[in-house]
PDB file of N, CA and C in Angstrom:
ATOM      1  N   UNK A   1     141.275 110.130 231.012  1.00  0.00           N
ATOM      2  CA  UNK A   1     141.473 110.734 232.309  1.00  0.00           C
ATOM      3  C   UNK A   1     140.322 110.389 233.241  1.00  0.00           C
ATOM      4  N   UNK A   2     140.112 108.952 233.448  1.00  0.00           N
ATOM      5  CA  UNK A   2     138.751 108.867 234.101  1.00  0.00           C
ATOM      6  C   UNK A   2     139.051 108.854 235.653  1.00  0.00           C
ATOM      7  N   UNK A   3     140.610 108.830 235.703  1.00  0.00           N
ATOM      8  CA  UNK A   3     140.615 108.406 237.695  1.00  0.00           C
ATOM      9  C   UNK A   3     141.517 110.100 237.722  1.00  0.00           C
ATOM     10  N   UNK A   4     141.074 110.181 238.855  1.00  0.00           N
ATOM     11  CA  UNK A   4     141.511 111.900 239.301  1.00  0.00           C
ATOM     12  C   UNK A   4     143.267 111.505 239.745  1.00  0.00           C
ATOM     13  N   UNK A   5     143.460 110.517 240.062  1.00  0.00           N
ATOM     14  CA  UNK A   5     145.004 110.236 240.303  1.00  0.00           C
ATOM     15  C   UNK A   5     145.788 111.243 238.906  1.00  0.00           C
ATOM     16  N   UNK A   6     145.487 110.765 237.691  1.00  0.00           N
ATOM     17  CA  UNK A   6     146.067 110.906 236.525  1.00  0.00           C
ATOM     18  C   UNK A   6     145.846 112.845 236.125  1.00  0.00           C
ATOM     19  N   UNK A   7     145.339 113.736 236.664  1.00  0.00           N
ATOM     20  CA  UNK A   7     144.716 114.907 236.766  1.00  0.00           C
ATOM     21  C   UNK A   7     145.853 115.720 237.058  1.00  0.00           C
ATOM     22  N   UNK A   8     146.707 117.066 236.576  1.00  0.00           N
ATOM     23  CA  UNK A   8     147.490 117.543 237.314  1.00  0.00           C
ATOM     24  C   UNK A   8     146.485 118.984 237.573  1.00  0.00           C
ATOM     25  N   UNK A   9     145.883 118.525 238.858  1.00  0.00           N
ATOM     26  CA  UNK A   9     145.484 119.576 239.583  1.00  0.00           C
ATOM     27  C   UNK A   9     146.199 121.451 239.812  1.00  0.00           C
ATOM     28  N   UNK A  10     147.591 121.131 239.169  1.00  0.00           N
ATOM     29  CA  UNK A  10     148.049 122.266 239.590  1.00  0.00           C
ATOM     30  C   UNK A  10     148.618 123.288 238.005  1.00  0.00           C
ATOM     31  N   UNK A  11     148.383 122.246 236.699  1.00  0.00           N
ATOM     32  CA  UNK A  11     148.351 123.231 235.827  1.00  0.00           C
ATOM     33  C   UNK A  11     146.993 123.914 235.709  1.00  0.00           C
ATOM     34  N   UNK A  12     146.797 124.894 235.491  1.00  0.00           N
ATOM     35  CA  UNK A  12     145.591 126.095 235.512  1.00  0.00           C
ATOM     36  C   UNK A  12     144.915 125.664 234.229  1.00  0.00           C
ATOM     37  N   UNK A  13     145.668 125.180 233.100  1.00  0.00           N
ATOM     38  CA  UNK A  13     145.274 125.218 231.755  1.00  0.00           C
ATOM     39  C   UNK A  13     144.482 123.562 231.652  1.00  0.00           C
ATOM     40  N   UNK A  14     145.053 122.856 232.697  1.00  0.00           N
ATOM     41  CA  UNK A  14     144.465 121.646 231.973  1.00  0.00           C
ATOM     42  C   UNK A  14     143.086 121.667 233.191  1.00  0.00           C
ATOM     43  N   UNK A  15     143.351 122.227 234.270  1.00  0.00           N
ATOM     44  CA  UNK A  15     141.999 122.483 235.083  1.00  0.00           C
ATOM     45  C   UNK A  15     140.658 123.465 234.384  1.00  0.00           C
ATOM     46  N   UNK A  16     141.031 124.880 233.273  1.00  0.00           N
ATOM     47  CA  UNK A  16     140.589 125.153 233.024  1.00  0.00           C
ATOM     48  C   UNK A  16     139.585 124.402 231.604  1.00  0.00           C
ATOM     49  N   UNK A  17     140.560 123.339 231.120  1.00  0.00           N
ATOM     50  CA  UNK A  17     140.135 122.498 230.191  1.00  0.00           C
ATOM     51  C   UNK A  17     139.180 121.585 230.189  1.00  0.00           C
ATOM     52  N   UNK A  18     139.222 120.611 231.329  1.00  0.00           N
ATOM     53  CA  UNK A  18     138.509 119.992 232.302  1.00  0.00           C
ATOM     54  C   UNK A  18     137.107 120.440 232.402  1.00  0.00           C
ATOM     55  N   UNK A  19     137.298 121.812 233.133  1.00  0.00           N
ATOM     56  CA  UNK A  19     135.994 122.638 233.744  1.00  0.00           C
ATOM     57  C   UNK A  19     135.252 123.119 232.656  1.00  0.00           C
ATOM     58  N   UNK A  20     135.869 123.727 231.367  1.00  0.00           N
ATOM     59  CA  UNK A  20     134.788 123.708 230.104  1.00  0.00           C
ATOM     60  C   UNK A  20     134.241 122.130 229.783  1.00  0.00           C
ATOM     61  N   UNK A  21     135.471 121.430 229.515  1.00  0.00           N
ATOM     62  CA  UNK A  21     134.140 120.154 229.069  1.00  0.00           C
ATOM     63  C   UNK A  21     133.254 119.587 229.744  1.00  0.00           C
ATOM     64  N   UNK A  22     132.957 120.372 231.344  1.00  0.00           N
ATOM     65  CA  UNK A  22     132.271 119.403 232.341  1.00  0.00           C
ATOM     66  C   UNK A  22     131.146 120.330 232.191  1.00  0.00           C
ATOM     67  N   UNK A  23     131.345 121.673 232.198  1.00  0.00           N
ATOM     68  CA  UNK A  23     130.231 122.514 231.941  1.00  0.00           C
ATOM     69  C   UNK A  23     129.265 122.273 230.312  1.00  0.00           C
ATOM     70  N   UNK A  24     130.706 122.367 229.523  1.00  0.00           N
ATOM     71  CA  UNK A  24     129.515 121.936 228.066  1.00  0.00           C
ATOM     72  C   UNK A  24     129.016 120.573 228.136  1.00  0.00           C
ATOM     73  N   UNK A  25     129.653 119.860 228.419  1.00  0.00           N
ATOM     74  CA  UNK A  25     128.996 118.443 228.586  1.00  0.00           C
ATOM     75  C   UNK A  25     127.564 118.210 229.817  1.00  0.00           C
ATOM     76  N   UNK A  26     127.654 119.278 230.561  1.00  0.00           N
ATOM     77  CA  UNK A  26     126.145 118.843 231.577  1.00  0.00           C
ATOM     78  C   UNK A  26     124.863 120.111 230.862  1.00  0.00           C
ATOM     79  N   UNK A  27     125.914 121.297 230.051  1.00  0.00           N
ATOM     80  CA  UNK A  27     124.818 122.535 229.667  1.00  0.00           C
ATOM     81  C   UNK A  27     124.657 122.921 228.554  1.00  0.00           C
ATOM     82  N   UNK A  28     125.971 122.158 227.398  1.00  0.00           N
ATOM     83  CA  UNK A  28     125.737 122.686 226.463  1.00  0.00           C
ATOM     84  C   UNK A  28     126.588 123.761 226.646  1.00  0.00           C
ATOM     85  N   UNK A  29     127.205 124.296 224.964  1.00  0.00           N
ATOM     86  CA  UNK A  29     128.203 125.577 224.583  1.00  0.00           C
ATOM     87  C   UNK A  29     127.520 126.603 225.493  1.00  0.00           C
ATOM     88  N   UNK A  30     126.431 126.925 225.119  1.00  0.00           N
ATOM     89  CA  UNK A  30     125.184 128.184 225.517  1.00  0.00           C
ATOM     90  C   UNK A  30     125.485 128.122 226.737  1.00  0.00           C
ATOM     91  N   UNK A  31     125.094 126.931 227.678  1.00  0.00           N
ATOM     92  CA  UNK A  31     124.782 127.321 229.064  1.00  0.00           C
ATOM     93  C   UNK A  31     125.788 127.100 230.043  1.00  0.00           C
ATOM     94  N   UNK A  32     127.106 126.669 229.220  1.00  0.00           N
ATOM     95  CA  UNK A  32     128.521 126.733 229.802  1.00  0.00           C
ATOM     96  C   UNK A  32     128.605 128.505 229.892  1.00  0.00           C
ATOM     97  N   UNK A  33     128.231 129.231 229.073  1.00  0.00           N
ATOM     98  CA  UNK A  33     128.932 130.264 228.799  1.00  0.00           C
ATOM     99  C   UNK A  33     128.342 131.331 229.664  1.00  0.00           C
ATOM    100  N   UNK A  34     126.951 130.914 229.789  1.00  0.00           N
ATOM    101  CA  UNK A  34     126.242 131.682 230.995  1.00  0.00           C
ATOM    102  C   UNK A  34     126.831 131.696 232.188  1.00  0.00           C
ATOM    103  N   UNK A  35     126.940 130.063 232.633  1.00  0.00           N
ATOM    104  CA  UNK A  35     127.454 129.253 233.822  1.00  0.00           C
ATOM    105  C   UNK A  35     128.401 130.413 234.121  1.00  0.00           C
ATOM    106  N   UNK A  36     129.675 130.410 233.096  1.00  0.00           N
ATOM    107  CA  UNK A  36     130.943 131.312 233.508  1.00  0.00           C
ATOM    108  C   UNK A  36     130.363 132.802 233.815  1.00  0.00           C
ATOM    109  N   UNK A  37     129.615 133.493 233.110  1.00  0.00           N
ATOM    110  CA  UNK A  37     129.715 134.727 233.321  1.00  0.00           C
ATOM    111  C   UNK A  37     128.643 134.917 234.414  1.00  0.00           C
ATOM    112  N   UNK A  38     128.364 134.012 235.166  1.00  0.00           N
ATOM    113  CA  UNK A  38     127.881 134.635 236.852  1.00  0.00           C
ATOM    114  C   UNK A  38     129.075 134.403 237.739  1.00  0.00           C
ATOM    115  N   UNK A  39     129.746 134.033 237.038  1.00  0.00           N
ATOM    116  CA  UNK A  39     131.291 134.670 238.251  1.00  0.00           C
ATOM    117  C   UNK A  39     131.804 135.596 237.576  1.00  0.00           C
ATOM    118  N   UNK A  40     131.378 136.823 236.786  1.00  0.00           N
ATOM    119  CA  UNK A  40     132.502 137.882 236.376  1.00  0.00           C
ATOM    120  C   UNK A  40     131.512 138.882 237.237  1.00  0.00           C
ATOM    121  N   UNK A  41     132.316 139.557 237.645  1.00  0.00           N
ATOM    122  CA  UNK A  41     131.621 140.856 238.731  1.00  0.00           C
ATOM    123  C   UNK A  41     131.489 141.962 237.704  1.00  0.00           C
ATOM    124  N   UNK A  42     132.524 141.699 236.590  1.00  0.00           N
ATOM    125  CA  UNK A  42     132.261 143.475 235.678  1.00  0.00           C
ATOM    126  C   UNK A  42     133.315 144.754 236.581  1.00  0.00           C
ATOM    127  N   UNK A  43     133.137 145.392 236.206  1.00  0.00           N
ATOM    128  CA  UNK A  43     133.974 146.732 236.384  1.00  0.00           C
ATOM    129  C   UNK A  43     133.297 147.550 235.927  1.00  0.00           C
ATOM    130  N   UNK A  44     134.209 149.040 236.266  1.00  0.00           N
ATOM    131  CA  UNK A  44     133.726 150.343 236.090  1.00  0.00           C
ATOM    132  C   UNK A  44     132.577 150.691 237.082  1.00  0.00           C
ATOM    133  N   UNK A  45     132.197 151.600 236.238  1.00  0.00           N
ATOM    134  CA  UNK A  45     130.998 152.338 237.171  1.00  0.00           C
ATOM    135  C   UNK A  45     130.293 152.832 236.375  1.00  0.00           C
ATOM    136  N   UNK A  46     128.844 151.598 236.314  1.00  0.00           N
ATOM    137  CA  UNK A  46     128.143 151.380 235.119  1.00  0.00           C
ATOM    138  C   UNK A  46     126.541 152.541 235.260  1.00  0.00           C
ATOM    139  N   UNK A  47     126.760 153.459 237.121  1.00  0.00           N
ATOM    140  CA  UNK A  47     125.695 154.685 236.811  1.00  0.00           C
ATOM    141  C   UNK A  47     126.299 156.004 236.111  1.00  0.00           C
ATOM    142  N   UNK A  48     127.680 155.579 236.111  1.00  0.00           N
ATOM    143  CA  UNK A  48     128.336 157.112 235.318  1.00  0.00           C
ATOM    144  C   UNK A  48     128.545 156.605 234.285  1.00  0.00           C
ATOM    145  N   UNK A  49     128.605 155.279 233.666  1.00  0.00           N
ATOM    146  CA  UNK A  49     128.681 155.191 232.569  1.00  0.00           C
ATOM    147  C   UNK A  49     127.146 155.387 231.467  1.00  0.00           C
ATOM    148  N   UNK A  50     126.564 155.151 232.428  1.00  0.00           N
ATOM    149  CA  UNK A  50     124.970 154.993 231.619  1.00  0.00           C
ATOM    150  C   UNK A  50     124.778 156.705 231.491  1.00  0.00           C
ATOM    151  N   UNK A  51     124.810 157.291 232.776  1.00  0.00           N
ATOM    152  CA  UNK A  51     124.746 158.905 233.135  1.00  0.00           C
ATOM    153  C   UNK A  51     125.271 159.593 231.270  1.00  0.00           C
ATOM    154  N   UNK A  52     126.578 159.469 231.500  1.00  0.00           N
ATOM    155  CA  UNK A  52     127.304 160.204 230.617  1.00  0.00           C
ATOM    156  C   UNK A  52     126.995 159.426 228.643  1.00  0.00           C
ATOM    157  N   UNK A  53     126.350 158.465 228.756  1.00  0.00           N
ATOM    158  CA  UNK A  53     126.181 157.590 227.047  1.00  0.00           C
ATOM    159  C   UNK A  53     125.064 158.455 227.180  1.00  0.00           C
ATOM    160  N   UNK A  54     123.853 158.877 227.844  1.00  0.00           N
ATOM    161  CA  UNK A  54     122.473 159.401 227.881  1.00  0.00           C
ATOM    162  C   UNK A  54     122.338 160.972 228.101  1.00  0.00           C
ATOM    163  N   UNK A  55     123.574 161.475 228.067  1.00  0.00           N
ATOM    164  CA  UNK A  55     123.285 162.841 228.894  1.00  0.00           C
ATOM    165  C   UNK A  55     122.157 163.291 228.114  1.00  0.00           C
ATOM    166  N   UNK A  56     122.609 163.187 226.492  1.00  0.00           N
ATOM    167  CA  UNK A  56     121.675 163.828 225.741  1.00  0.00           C
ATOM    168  C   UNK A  56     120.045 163.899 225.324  1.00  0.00           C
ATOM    169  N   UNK A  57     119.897 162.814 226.010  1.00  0.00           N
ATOM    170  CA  UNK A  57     118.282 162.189 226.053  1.00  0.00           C
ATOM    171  C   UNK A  57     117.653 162.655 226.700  1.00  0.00           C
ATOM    172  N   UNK A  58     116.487 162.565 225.948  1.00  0.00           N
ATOM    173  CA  UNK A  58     115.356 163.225 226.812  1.00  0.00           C
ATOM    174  C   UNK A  58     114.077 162.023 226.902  1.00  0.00           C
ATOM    175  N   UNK A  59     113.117 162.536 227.782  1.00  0.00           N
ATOM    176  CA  UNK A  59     111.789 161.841 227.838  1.00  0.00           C
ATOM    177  C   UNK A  59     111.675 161.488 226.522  1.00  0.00           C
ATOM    178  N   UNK A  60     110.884 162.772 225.662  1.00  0.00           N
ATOM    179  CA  UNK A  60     110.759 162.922 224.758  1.00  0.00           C
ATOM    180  C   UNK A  60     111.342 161.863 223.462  1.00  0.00           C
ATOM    181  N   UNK A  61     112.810 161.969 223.571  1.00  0.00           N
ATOM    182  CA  UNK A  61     113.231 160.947 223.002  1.00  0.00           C
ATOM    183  C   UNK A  61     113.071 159.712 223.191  1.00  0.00           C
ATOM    184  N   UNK A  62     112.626 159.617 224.101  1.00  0.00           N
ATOM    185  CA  UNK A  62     112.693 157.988 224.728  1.00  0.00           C
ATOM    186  C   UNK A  62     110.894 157.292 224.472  1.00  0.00           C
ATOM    187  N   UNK A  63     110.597 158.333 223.961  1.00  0.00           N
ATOM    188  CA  UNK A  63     109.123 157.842 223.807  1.00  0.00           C
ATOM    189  C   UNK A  63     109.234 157.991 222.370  1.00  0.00           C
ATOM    190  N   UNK A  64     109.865 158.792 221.560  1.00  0.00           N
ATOM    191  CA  UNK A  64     109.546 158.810 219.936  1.00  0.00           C
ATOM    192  C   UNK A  64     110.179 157.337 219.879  1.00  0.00           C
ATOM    193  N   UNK A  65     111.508 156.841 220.496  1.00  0.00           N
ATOM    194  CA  UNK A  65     111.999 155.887 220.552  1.00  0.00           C
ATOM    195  C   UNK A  65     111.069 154.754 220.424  1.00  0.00           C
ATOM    196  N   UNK A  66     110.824 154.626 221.485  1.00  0.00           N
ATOM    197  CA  UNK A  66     109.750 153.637 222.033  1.00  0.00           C
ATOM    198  C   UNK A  66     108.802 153.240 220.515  1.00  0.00           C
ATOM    199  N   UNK A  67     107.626 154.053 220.371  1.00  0.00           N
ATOM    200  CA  UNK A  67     107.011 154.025 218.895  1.00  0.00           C
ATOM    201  C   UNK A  67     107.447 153.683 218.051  1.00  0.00           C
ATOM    202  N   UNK A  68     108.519 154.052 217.369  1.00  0.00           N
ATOM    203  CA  UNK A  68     109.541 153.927 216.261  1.00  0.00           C
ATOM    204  C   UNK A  68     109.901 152.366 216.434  1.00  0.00           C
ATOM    205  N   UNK A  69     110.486 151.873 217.500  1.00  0.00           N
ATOM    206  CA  UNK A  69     110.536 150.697 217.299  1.00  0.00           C
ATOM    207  C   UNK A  69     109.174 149.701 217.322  1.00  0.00           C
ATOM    208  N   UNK A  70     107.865 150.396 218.327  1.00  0.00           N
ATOM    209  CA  UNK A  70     106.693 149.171 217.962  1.00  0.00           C
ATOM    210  C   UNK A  70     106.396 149.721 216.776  1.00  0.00           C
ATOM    211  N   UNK A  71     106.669 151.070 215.620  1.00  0.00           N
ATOM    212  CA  UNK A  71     106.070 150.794 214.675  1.00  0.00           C
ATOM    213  C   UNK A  71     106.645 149.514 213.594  1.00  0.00           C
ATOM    214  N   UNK A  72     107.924 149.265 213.732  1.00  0.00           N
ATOM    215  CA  UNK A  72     108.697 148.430 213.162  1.00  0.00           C
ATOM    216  C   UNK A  72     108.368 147.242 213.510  1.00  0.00           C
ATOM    217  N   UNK A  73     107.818 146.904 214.714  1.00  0.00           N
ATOM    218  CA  UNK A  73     107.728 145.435 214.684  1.00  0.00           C
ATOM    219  C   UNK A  73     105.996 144.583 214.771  1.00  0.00           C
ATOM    220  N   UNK A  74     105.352 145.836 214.058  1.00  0.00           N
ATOM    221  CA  UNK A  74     104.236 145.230 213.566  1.00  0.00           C
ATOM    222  C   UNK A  74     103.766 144.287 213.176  1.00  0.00           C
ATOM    223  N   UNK A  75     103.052 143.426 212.983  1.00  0.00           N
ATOM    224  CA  UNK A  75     102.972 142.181 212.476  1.00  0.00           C
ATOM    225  C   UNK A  75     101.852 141.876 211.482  1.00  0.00           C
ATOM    226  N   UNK A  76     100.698 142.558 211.915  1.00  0.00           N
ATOM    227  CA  UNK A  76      99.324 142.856 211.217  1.00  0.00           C
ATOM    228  C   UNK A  76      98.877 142.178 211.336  1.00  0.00           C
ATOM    229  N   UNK A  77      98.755 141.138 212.970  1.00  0.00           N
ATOM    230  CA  UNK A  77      97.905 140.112 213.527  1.00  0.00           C
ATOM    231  C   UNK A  77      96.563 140.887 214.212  1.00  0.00           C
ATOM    232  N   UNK A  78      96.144 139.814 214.160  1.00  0.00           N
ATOM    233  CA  UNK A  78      94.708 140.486 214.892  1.00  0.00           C
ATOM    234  C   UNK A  78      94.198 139.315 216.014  1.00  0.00           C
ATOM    235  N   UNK A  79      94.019 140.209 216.612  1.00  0.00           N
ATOM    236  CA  UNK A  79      93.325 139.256 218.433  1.00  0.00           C
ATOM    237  C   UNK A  79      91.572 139.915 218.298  1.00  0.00           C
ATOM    238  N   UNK A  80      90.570 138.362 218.155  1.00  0.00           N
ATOM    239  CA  UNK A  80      89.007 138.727 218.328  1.00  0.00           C
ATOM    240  C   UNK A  80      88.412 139.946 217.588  1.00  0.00           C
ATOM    241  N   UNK A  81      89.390 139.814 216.142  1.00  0.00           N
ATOM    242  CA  UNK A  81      88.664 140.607 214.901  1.00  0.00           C
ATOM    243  C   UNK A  81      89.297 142.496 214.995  1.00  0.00           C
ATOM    244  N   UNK A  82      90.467 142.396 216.224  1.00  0.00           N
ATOM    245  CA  UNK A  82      90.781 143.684 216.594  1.00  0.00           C
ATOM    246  C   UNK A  82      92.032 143.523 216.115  1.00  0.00           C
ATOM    247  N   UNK A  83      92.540 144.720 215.365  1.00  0.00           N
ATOM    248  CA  UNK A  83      93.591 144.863 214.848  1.00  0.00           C
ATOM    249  C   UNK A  83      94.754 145.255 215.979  1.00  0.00           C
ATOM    250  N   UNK A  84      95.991 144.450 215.523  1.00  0.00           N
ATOM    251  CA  UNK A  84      96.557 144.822 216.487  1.00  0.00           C
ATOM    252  C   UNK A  84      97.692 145.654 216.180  1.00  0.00           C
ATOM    253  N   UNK A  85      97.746 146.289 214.950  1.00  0.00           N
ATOM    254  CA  UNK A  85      98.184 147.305 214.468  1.00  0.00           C
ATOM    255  C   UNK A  85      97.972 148.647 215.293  1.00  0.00           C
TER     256      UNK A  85
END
């Protein structure tokens, strides 16, 4: 399909076919897939959705949180003899 004559511009499926291999072919699977999802706008209503997943949280939680996960991702490197534990 190298001359656009031969192209049927008006099936959706072979345009949509097209437009993935032009995207993976200049970005790669990965950065085709990005490419697409800065044209999805999303839906809903993602401050009442966040509102209502969190009602139950508190500061409090969000800081034991916080800890809990840097205690997990410790490493037991050290920067200039200082532990970074």
């Amino acid at each position: 399909m190298s001359s656009n004559l031969a192209i049927n511009y008006h099936d959706p499926l072979v345009i949509r076919k097209l437009g993935m291999d032009a995207l993976k072919e200049k970005f790669g699977r990965v950065g085709a897939i990005y490419c697409i999802r800065q044209f999805n706008a999303g839906s809903g209503d993602y401050t009442k959705e966040r509102e209502a997943l969190h009602a139950d949280l508190t500061f409090d939680d969000i800081v034991a949180g916080s800890k809990e996960m840097d205690a997990s991702q410790r490493c037991g490197c050290t920067f200039s003899g200082t532990s970074l534990q």
